[in-house]
Structures are given as C-alpha cells and as structure tokens.
C-alpha atoms as a PDB file:
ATOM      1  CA  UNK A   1      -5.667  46.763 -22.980  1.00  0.00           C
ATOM      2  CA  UNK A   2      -5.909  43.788 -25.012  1.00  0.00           C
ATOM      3  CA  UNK A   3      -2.289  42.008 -23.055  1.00  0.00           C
ATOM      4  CA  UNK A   4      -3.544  42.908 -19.905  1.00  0.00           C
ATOM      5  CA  UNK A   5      -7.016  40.730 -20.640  1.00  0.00           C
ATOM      6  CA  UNK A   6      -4.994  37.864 -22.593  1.00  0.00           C
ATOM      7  CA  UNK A   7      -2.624  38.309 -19.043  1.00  0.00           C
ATOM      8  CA  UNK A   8      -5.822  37.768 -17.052  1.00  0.00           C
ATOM      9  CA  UNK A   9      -7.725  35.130 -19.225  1.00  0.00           C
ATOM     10  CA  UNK A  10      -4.276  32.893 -18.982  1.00  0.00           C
ATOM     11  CA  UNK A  11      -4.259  33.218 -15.160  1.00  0.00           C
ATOM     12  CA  UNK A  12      -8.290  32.171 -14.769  1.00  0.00           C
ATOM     13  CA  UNK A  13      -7.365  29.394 -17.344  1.00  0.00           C
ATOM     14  CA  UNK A  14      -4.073  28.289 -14.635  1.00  0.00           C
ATOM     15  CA  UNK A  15      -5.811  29.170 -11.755  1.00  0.00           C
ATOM     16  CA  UNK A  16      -9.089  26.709 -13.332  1.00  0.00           C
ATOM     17  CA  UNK A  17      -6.786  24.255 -14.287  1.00  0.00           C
ATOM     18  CA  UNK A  18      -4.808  23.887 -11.389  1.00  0.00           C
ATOM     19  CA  UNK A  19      -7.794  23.697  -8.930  1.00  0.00           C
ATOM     20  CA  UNK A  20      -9.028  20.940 -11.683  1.00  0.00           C
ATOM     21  CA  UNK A  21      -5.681  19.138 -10.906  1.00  0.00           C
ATOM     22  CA  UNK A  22      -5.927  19.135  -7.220  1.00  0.00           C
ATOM     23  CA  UNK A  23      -9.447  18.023  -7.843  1.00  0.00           C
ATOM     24  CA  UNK A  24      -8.768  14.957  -9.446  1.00  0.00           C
ATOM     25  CA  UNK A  25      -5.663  13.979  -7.220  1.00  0.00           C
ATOM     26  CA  UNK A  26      -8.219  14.083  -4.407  1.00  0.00           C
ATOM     27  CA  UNK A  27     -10.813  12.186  -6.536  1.00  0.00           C
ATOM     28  CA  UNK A  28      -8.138   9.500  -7.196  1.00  0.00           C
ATOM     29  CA  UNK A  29      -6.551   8.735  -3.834  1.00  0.00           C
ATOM     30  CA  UNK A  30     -10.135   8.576  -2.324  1.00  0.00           C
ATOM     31  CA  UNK A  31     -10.484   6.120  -5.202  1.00  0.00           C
ATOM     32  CA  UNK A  32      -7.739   4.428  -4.446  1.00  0.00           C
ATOM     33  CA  UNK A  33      -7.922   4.226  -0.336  1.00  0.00           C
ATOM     34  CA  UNK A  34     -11.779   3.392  -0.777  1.00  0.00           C
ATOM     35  CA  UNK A  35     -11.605  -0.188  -1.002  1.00  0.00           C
ATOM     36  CA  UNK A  36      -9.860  -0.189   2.240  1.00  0.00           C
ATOM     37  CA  UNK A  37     -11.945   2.280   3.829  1.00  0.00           C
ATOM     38  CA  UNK A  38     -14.602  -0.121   2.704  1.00  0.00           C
ATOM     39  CA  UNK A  39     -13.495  -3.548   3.899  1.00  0.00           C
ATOM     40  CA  UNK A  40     -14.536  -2.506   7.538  1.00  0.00           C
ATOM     41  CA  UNK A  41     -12.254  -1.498  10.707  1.00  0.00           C
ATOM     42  CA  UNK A  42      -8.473  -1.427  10.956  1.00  0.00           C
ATOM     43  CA  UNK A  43      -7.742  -5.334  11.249  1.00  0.00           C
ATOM     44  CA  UNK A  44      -9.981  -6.406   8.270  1.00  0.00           C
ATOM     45  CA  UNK A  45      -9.196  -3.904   5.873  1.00  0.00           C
ATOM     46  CA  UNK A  46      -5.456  -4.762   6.043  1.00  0.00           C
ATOM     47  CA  UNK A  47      -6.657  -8.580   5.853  1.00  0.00           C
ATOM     48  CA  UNK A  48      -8.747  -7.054   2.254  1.00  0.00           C
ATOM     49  CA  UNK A  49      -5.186  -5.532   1.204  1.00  0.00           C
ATOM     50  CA  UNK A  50      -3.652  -8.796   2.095  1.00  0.00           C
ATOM     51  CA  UNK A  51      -5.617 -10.317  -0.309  1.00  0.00           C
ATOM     52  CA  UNK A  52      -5.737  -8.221  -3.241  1.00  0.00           C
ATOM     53  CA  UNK A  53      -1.641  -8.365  -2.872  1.00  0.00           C
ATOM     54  CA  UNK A  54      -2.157 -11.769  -3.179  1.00  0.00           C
ATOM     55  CA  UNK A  55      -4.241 -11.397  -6.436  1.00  0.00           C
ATOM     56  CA  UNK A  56      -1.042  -9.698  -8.001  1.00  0.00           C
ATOM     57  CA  UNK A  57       0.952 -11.978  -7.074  1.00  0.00           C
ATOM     58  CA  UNK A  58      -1.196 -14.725  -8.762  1.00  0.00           C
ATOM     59  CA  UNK A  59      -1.554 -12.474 -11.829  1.00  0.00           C
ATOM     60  CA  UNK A  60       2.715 -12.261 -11.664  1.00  0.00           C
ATOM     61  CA  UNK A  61       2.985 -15.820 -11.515  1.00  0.00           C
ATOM     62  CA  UNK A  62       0.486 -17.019 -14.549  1.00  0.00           C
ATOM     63  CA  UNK A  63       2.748 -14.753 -16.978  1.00  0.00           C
ATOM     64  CA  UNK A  64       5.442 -16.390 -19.018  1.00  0.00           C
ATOM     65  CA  UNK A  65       9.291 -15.152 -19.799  1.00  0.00           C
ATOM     66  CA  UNK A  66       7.877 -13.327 -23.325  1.00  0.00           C
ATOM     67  CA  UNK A  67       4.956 -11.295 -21.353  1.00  0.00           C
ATOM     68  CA  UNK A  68       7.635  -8.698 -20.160  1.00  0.00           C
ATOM     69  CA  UNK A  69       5.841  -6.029 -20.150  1.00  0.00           C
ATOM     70  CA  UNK A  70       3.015  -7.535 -18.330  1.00  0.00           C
ATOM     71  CA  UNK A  71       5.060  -8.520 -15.547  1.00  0.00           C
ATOM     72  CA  UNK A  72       6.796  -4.765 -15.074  1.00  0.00           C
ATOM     73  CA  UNK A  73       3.145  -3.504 -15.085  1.00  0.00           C
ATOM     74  CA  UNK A  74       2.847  -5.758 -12.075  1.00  0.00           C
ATOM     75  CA  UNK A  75       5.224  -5.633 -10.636  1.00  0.00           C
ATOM     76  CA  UNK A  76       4.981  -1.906 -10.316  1.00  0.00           C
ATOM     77  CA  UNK A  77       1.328  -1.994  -9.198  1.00  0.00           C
ATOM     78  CA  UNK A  78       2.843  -4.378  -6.400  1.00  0.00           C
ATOM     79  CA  UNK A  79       5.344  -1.850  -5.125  1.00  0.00           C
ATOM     80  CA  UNK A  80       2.418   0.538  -4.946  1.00  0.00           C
ATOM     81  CA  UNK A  81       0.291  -1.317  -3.263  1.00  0.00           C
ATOM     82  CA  UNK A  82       3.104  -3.110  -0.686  1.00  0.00           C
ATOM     83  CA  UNK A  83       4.321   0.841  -0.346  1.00  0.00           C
ATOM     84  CA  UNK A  84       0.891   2.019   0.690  1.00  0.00           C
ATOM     85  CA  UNK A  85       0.386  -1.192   2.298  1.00  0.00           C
ATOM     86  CA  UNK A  86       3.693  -0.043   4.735  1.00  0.00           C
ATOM     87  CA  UNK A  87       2.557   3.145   5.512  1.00  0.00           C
ATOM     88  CA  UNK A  88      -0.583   2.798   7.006  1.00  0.00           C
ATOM     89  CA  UNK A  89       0.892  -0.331   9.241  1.00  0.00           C
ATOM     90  CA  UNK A  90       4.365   1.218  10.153  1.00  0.00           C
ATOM     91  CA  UNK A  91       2.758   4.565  10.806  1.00  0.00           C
ATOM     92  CA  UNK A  92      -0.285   3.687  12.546  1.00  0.00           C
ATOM     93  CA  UNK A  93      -0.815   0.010  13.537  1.00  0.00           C
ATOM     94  CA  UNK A  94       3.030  -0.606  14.061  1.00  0.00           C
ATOM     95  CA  UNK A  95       2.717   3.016  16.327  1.00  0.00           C
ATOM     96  CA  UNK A  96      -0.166   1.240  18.126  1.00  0.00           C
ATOM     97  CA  UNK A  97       1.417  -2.060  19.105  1.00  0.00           C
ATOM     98  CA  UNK A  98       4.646  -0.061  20.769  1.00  0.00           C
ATOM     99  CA  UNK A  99       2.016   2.252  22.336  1.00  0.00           C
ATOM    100  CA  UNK A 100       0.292  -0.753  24.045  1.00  0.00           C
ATOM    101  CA  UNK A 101       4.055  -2.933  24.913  1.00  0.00           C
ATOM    102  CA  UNK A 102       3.884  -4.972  21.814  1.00  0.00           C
ATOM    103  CA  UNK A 103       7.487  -3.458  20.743  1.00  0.00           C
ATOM    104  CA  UNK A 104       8.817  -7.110  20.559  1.00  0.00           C
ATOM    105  CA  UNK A 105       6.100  -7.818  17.433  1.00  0.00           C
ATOM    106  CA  UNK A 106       6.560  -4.401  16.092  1.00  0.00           C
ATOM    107  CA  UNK A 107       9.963  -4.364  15.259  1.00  0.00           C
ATOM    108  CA  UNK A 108       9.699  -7.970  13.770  1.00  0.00           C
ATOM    109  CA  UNK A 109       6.925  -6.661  11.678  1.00  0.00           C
ATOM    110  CA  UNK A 110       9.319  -3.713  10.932  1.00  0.00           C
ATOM    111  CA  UNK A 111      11.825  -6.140  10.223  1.00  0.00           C
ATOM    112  CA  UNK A 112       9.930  -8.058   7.709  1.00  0.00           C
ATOM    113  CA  UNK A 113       9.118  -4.815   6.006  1.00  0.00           C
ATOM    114  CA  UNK A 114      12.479  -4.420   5.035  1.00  0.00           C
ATOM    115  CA  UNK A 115      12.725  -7.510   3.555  1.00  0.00           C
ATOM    116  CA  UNK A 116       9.892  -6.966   1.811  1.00  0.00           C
ATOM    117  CA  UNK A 117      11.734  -3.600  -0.310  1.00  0.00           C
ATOM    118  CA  UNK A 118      14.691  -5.982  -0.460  1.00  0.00           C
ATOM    119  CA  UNK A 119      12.418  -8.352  -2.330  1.00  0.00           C
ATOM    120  CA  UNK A 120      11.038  -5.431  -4.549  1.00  0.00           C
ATOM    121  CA  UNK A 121      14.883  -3.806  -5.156  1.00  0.00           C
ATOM    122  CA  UNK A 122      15.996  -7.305  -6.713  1.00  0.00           C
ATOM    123  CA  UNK A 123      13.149  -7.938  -8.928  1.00  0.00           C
ATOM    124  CA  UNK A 124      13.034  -4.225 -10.224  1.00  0.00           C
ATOM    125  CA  UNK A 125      16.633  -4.937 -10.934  1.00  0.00           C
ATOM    126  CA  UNK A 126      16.404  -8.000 -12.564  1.00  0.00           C
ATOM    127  CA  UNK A 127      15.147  -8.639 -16.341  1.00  0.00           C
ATOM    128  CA  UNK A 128      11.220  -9.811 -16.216  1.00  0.00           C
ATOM    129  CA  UNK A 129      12.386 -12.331 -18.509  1.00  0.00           C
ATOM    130  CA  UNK A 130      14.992 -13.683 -16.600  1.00  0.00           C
ATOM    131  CA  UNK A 131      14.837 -17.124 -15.592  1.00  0.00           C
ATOM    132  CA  UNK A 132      15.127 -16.943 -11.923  1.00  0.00           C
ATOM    133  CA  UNK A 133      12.549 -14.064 -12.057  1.00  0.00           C
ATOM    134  CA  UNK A 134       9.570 -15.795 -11.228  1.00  0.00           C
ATOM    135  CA  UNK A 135      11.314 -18.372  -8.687  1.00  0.00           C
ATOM    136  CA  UNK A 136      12.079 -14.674  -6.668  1.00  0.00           C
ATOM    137  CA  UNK A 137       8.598 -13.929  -6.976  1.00  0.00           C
ATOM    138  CA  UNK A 138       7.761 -17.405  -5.431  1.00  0.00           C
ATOM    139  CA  UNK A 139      10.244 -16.818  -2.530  1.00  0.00           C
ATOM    140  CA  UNK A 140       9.052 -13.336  -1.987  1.00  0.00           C
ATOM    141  CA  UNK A 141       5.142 -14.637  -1.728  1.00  0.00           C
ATOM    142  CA  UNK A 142       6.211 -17.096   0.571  1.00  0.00           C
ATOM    143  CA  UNK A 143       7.928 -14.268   2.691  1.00  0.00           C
ATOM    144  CA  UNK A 144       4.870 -12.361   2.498  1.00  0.00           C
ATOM    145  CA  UNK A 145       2.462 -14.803   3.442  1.00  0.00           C
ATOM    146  CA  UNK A 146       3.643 -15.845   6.421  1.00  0.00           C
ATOM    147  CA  UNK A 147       3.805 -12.160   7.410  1.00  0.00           C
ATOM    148  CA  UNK A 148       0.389 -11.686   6.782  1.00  0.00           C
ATOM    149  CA  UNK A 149      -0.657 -15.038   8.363  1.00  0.00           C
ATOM    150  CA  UNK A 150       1.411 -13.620  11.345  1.00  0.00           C
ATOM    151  CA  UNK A 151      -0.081 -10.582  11.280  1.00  0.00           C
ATOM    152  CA  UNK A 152      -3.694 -12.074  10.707  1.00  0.00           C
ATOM    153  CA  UNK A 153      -3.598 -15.158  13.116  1.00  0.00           C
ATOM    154  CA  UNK A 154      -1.818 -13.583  16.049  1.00  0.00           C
ATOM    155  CA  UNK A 155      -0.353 -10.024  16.054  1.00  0.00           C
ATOM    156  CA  UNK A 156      -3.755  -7.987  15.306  1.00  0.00           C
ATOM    157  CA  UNK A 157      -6.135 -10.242  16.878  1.00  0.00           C
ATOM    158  CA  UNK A 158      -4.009  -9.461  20.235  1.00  0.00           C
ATOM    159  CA  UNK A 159      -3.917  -5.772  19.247  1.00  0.00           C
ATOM    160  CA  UNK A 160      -7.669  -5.267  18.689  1.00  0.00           C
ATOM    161  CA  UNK A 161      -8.046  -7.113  22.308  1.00  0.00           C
ATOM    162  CA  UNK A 162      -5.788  -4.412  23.856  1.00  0.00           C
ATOM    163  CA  UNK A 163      -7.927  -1.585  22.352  1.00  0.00           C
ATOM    164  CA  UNK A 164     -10.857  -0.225  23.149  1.00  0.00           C
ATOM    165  CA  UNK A 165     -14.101   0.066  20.886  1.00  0.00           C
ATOM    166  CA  UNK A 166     -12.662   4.068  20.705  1.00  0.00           C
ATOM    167  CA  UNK A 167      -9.441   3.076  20.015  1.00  0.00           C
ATOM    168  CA  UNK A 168     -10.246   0.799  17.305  1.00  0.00           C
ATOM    169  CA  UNK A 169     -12.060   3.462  15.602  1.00  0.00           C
ATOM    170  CA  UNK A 170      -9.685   5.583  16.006  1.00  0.00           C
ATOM    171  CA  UNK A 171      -6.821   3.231  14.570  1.00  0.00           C
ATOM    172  CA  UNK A 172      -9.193   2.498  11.192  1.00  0.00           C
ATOM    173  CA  UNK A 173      -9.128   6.322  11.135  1.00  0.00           C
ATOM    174  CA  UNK A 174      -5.528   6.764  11.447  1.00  0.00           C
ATOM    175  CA  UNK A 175      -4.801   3.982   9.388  1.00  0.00           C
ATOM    176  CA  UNK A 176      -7.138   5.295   6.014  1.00  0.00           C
ATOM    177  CA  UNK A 177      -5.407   8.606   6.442  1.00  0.00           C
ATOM    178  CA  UNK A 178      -2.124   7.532   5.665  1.00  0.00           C
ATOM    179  CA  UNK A 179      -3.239   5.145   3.312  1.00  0.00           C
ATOM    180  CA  UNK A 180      -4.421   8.076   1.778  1.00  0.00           C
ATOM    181  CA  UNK A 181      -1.165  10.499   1.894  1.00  0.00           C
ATOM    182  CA  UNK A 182       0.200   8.190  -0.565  1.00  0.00           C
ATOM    183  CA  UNK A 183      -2.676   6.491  -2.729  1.00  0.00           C
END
C-alpha cells in the first residue's frame, strides 16, 4: 500500500513538474518573440531586430582581447538572435517575395544568409582573444548592414506594396510564429 502511493505521489510530482516545464518554455519564447510582436507589422519588426543586432554588435566591438568571456556571451546571443532572425525571413517573408515574382531578391537574400553562418562558423572557431577577431566582427557588420539596408530601403518596401492590407497581416502573423518555434 504504502509503494503504490509513493508510485503515485512521484508521478503527480513528474506529471506537475513537467507541465511546469512546458509552462515556462511557453512563457519564455513569448518573452522572447514579444519585442518583435511588439515593434508593429512584418516590415518594422524585422527593421526593430535589425537594430537590436546592431546593439550586439556595438556591445562586441567595445570589448577588448582580455574580456573573453564577454565576447563568447555575445557572440552566442548573436547567433541566436541572427538564427531566429533567419527563420522568420527565409520561412515567411523570403516565401512571400517568390510567391509574388520577387525570386531574383529572394535568393540574393538567401544568399546573404549563408554568408551570414559563414561569418558566425569562423568567429565561433576562432579564439575571442585573437587578434583578427574583432576586425571579422567589423567585416561581418559591414556584411550585415548592407543586407539590412537592402532589405530596409528596397526589398520590403516593394514587398509590402505587392500585398494587400490582408496579406500584410497575415505575413506579421506568419512571421511571429516562426520567430516563435525557435525563441
């Protein structure tokens, strides 16, 4: 009598503690989408991203050579936020432009994503404290910003012309949902 209640007490106390778990994973990635979610429809909310990849990069690039472990912190919250960043455009605003004959800009954007992991495979294999660590980060912001400027200035604009008021909302809602498969 007394194993079979210790048997059942330990599965309420997994059962309660796994739903806990899945709880808080949901808690977090809303946390984590919600200042996108905030920033507004599809366009400006990657422009908000834009931004606050920016601010990472700045952070990256005020460190010195003996702050290694500041700069791996970084630079991982970069590749999470770059690797979020790529989901919600390749799977739904990259999906969009080849939906409405903008393959051309697609697959350059595509293209530039690659880059972009080729950028983040070289630094995560190189020593923070190496000296041509932080010229690599300079390169790779300049790579990145004239993506985004691309992106910002001519790509999206042209994209949020081609869609209706519907399909704009329904872009910003396709967009926050895989943002949050992997927030």
């Amino acid at each position: 009598m007394l194993e079979e209640k210790t048997t059942r007490s330990f599965a309420i106390g997994a059962a309660a503690g796994l739903t806990a778990g899945l709880a808080a994973n949901a808690v977090r990635k809303i946390f984590v989408q919600a200042p996108t979610m905030m920033a507004g429809e599809w366009d400006a909310a990657l422009a908000a991203e834009h931004q606050a990849t920016l601010a990472i990069f700045d952070q990256i690039e005020k460190t010195e050579d003996k702050h290694k472990t500041r700069r791996s912190i970084l630079l991982t919250q970069l590749k999470h936020a770059l690797a979020k960043h790529a989901i919600e455009e390749e799977n739904a605003v990259y999906a969009a432009l080849r939906t409405h004959g903008q393959v051309a800009e697609a697959d350059h954007l595509n293209n530039d994503h690659g880059y972009v992991k080729q950028y983040l495979f070289e630094l995560s294999a190189m020593a923070t404290d190496h000296p041509q660590f932080l010229p690599k980060v300079a390169d790779f912001r300049t790579m990145i910003e004239q993506h985004m400027r691309e992106e910002e200035e001519k790509i999206f604009p042209k994209l949020r012309g081609l869609l209706s008021d519907e399909e704009n909302a329904d872009l910003t809602k396709a967009m926050n949902q895989e943002g949050l498969k992997i927030a």
